[in-house]
N, C-alpha and C. Protein backbone atom coordinates (compact mmCIF):
# COMPACT_ATOMS: atom_id res chain seq x y z
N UNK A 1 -5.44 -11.46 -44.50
CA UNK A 1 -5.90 -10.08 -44.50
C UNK A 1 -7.20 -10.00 -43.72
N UNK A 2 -7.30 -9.01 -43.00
CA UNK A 2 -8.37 -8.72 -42.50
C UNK A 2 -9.40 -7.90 -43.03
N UNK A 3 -10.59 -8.60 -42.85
CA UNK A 3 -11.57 -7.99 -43.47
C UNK A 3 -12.19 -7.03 -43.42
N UNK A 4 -13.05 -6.00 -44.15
CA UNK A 4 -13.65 -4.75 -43.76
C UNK A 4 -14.59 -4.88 -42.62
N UNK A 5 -15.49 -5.64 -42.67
CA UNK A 5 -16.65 -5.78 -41.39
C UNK A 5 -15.58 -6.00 -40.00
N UNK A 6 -14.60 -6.79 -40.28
CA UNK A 6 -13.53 -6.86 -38.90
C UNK A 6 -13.10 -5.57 -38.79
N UNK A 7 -12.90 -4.84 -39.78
CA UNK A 7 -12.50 -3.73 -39.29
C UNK A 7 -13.51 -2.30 -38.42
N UNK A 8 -14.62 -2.23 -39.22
CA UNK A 8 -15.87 -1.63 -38.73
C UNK A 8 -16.36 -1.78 -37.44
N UNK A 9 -15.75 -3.23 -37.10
CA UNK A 9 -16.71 -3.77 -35.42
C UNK A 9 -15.47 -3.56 -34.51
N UNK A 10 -13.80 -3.53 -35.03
CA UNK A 10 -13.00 -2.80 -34.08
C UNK A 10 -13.36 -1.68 -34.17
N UNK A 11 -13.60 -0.54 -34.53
CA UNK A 11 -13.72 0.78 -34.43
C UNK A 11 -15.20 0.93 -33.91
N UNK A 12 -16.10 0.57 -33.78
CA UNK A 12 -17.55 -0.14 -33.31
C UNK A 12 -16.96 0.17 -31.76
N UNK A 13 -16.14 -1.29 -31.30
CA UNK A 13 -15.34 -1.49 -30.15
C UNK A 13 -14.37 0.04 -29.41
N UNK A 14 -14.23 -0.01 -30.57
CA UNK A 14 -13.04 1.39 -29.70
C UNK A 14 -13.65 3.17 -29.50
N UNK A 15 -15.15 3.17 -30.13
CA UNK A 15 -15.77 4.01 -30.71
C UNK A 15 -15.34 4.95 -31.04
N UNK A 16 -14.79 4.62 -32.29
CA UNK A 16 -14.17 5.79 -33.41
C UNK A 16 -15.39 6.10 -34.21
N UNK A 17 -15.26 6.68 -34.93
CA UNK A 17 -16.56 7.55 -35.77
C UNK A 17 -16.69 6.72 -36.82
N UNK A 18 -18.05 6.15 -37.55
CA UNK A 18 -17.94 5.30 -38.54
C UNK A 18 -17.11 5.92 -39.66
N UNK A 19 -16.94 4.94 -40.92
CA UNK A 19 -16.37 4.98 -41.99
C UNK A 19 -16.83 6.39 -42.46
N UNK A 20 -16.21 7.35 -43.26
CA UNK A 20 -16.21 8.67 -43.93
C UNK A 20 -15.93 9.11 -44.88
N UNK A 21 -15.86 9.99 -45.75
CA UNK A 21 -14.03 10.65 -45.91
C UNK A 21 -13.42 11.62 -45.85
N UNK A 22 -12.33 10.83 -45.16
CA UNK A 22 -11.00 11.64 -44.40
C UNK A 22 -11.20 13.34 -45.02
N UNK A 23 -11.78 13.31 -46.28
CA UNK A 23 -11.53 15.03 -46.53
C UNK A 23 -12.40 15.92 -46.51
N UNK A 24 -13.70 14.99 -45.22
CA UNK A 24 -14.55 15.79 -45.54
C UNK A 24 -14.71 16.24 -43.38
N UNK A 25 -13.23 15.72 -42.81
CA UNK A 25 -13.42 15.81 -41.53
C UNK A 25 -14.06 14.64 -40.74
N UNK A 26 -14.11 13.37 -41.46
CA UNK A 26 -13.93 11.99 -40.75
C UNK A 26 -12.73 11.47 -40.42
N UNK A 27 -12.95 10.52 -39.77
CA UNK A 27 -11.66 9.92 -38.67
C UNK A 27 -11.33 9.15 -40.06
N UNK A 28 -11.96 8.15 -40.16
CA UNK A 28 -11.94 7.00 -41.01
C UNK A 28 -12.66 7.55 -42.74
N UNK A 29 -11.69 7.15 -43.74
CA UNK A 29 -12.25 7.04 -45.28
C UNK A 29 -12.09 5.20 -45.30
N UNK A 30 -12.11 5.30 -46.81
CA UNK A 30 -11.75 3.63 -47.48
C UNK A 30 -10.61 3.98 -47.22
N UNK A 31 -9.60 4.44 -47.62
CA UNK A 31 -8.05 4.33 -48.09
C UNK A 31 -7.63 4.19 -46.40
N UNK A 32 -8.13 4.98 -45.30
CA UNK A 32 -7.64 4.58 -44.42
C UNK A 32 -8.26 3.38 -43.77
N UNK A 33 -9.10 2.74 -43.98
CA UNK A 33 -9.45 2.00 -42.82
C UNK A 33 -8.84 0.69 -43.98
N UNK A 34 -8.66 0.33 -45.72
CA UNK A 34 -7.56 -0.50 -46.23
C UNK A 34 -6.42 -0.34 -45.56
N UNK A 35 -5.66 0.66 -45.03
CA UNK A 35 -4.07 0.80 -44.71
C UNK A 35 -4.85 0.30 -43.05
N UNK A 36 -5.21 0.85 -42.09
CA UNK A 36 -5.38 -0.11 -41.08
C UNK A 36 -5.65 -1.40 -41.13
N UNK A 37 -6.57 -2.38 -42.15
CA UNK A 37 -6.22 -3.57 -42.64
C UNK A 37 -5.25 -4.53 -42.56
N UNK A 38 -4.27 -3.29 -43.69
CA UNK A 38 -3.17 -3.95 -43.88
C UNK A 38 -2.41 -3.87 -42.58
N UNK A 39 -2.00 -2.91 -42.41
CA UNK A 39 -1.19 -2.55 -40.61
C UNK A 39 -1.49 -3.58 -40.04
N UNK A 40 -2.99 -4.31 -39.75
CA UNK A 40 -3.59 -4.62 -38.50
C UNK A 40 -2.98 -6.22 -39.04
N UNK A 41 -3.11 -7.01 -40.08
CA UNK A 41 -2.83 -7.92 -40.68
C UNK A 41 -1.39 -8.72 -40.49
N UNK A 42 -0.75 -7.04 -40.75
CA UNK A 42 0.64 -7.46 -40.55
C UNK A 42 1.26 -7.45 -39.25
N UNK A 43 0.52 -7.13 -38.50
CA UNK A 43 0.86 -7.23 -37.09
C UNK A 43 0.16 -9.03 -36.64
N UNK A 44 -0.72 -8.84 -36.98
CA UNK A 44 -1.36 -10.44 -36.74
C UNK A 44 -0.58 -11.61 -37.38
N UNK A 45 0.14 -10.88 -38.60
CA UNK A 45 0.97 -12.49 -39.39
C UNK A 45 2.25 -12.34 -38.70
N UNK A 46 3.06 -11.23 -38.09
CA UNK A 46 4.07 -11.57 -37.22
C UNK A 46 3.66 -12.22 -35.91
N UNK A 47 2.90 -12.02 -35.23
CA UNK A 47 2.41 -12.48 -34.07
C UNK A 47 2.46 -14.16 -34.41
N UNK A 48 2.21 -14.83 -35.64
CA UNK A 48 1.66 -15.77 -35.97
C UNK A 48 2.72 -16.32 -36.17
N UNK A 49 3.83 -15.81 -36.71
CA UNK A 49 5.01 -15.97 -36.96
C UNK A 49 6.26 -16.38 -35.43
N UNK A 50 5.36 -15.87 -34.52
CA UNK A 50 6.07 -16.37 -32.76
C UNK A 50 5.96 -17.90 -32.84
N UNK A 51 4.89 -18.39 -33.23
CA UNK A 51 4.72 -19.51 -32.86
C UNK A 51 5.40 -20.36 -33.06
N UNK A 52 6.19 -20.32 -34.13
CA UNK A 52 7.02 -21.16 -34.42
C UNK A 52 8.39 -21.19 -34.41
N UNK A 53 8.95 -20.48 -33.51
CA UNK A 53 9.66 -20.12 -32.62
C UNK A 53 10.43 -21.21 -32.04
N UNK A 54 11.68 -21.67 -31.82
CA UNK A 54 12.36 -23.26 -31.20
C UNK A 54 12.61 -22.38 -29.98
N UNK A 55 11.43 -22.87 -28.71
CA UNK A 55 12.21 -22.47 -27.46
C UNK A 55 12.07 -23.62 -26.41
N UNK A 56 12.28 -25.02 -26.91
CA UNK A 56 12.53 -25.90 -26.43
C UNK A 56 13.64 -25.57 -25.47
N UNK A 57 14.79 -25.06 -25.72
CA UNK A 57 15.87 -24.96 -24.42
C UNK A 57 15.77 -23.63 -23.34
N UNK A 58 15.02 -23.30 -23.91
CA UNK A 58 14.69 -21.63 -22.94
C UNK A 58 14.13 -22.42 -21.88
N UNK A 59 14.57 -22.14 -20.72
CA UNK A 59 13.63 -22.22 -19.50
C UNK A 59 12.67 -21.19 -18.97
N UNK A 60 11.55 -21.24 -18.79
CA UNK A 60 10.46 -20.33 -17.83
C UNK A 60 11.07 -19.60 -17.29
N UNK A 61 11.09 -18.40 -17.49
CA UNK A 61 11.08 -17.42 -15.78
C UNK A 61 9.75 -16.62 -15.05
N UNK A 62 9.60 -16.38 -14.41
CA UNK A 62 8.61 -15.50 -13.61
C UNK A 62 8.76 -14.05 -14.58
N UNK A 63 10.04 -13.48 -13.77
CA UNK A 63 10.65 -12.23 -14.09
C UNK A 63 11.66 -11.96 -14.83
N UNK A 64 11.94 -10.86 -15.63
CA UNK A 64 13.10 -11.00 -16.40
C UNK A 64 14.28 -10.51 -15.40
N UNK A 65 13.92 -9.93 -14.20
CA UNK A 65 15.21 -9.88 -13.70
C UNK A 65 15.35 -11.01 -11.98
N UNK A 66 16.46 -11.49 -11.72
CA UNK A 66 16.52 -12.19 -10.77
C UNK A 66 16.10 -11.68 -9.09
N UNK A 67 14.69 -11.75 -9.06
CA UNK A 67 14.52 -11.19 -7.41
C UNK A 67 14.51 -11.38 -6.59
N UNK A 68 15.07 -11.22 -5.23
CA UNK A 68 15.29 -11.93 -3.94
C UNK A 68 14.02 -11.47 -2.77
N UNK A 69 13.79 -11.92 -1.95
CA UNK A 69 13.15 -11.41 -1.23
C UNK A 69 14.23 -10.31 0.51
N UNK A 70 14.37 -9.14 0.03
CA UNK A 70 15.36 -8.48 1.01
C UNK A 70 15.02 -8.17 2.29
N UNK A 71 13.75 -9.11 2.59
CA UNK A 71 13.24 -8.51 3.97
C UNK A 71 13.57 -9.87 4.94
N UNK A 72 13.44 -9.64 6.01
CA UNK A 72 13.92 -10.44 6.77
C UNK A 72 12.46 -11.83 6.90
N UNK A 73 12.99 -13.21 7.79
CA UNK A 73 11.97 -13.89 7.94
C UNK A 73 10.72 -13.65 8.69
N UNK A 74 9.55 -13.55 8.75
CA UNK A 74 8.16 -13.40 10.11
C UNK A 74 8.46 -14.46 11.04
N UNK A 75 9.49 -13.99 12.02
CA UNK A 75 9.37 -15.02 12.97
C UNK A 75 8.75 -14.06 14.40
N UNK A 76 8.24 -15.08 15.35
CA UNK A 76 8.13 -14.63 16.05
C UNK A 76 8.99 -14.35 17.45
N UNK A 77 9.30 -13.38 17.91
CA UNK A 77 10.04 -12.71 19.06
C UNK A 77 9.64 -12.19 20.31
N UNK A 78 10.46 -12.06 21.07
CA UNK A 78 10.13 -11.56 22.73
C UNK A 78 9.95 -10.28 22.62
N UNK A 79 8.65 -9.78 23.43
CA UNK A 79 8.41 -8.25 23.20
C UNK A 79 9.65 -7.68 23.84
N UNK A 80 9.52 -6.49 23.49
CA UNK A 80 10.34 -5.19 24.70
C UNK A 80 10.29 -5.19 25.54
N UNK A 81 8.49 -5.26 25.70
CA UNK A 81 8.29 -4.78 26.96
C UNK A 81 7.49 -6.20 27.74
N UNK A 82 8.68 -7.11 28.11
CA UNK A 82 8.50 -7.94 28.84
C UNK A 82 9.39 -7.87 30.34
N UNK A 83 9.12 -8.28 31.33
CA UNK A 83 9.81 -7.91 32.41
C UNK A 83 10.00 -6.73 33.07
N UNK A 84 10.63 -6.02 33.57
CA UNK A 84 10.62 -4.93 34.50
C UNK A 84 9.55 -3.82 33.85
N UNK A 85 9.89 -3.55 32.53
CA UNK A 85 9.00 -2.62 31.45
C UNK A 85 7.94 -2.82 31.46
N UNK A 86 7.42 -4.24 31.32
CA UNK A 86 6.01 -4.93 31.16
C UNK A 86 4.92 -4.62 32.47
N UNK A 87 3.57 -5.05 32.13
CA UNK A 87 3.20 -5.57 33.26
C UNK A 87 3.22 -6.35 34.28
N UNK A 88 3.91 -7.55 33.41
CA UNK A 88 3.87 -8.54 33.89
C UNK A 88 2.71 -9.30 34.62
N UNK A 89 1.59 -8.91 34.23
CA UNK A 89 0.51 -9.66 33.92
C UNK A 89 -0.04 -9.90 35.66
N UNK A 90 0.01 -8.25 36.19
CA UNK A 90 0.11 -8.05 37.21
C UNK A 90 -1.74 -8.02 37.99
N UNK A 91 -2.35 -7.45 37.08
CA UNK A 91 -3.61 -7.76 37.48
C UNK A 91 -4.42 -8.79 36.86
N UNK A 92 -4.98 -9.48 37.31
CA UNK A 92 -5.44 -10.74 36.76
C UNK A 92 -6.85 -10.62 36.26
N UNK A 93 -7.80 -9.76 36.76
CA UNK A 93 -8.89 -9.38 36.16
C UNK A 93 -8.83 -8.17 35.68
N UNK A 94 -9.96 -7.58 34.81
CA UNK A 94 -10.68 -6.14 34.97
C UNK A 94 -10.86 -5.49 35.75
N UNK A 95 -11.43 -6.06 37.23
CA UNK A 95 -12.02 -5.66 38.44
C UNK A 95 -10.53 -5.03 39.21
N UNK A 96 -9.69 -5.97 39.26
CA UNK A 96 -8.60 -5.83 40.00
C UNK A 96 -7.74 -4.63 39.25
N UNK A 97 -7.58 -4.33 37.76
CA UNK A 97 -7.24 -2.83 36.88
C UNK A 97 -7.64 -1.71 37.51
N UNK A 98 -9.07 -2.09 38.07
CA UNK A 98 -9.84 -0.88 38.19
C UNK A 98 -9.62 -0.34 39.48
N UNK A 99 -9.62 -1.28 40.46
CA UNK A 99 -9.03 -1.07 41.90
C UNK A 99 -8.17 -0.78 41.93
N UNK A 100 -7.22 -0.27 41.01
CA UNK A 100 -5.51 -0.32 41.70
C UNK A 100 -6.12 1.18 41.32
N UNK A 101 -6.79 1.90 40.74
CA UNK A 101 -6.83 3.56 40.20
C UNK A 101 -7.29 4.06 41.95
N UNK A 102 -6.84 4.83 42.18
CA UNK A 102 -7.14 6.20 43.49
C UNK A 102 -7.81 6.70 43.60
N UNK A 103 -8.13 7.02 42.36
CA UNK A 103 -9.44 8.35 42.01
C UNK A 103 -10.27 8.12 41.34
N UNK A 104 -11.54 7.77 41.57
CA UNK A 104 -12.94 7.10 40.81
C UNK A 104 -13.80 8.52 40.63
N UNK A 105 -14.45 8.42 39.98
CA UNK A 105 -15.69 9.22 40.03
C UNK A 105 -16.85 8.68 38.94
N UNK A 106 -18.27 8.98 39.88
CA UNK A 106 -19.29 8.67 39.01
C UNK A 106 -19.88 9.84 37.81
N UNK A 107 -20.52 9.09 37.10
CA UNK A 107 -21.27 10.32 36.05
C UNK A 107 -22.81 9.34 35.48
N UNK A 108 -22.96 10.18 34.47
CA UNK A 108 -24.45 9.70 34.18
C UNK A 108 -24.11 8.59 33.35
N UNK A 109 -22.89 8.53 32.64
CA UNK A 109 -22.42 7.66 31.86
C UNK A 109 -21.57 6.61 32.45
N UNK A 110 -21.53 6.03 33.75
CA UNK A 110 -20.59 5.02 34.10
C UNK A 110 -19.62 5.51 35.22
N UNK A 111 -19.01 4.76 35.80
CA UNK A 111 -17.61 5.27 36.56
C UNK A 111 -16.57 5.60 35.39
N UNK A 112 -15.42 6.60 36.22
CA UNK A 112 -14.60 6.70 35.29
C UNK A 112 -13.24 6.67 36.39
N UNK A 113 -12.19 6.69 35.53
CA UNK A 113 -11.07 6.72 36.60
C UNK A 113 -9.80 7.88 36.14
N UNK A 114 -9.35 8.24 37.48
CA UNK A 114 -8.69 9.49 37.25
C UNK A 114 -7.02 9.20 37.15
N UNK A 115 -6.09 9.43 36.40
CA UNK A 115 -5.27 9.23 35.77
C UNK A 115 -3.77 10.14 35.76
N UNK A 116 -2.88 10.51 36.46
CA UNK A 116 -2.53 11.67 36.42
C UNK A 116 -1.71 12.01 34.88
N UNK A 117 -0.84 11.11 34.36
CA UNK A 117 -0.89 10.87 32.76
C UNK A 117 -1.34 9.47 32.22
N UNK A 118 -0.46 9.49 30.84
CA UNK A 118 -0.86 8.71 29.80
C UNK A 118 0.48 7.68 29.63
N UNK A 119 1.29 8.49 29.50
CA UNK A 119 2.71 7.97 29.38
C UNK A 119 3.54 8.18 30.50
């Protein structure tokens, strides 16, 4: 059985309103915080009661249900856009990117280059 001070420092813990009584508009009287006692007790002597339990032949699982992994492996692959699509790794520097553009212009902020799209 669990004791009254065990019981006072859970409700302490959970901050319920100290001990009262119930009929005067407290959470907690004697009669209830004995029946939480007992409740709390008897939940602790079944719990206690697992232990001794024969699960020598049970095997471990992770999960109670059997899960696969449904996604495919991370391997690695040939882009899309390799070959005709690609660049093909056509300019070899920065410098040489920048030269292939037509249309330069300066500003206060740098050169920039003119583009007729994006895509």
């Amino acid at each position: 059985m669990i004791s009254k001070e065990d019981i006072e420092h859970l409700k302490d813990l959970a901050r319920l309103p100290a001990s009262t009584d119930a009929s005067q508009g407290g959470e907690f009287g004697a009669k209830e915080t004995e029946k939480l006692a007992g409740d709390l007790g008897a939940i602790l002597a079944h719990i206690d009661s697992l232990k001794d339990a024969d699960v020598s032949g049970v095997s471990e699982i992770a999960h109670a249900a059997d899960l696969k992994n449904i996604f495919r492996a991370d391997a690695p692959a040939d882009s899309p856009r390799s070959g005709a699509a690609g660049l093909d790794n056509k300019y070899e520097t920065a410098g040489d990117l920048i030269n292939a553009f037509p249309e330069k212009f300066e500003a206060d902020h740098g050169t920039y280059l003119k583009v007729k799209s994006i895509l």
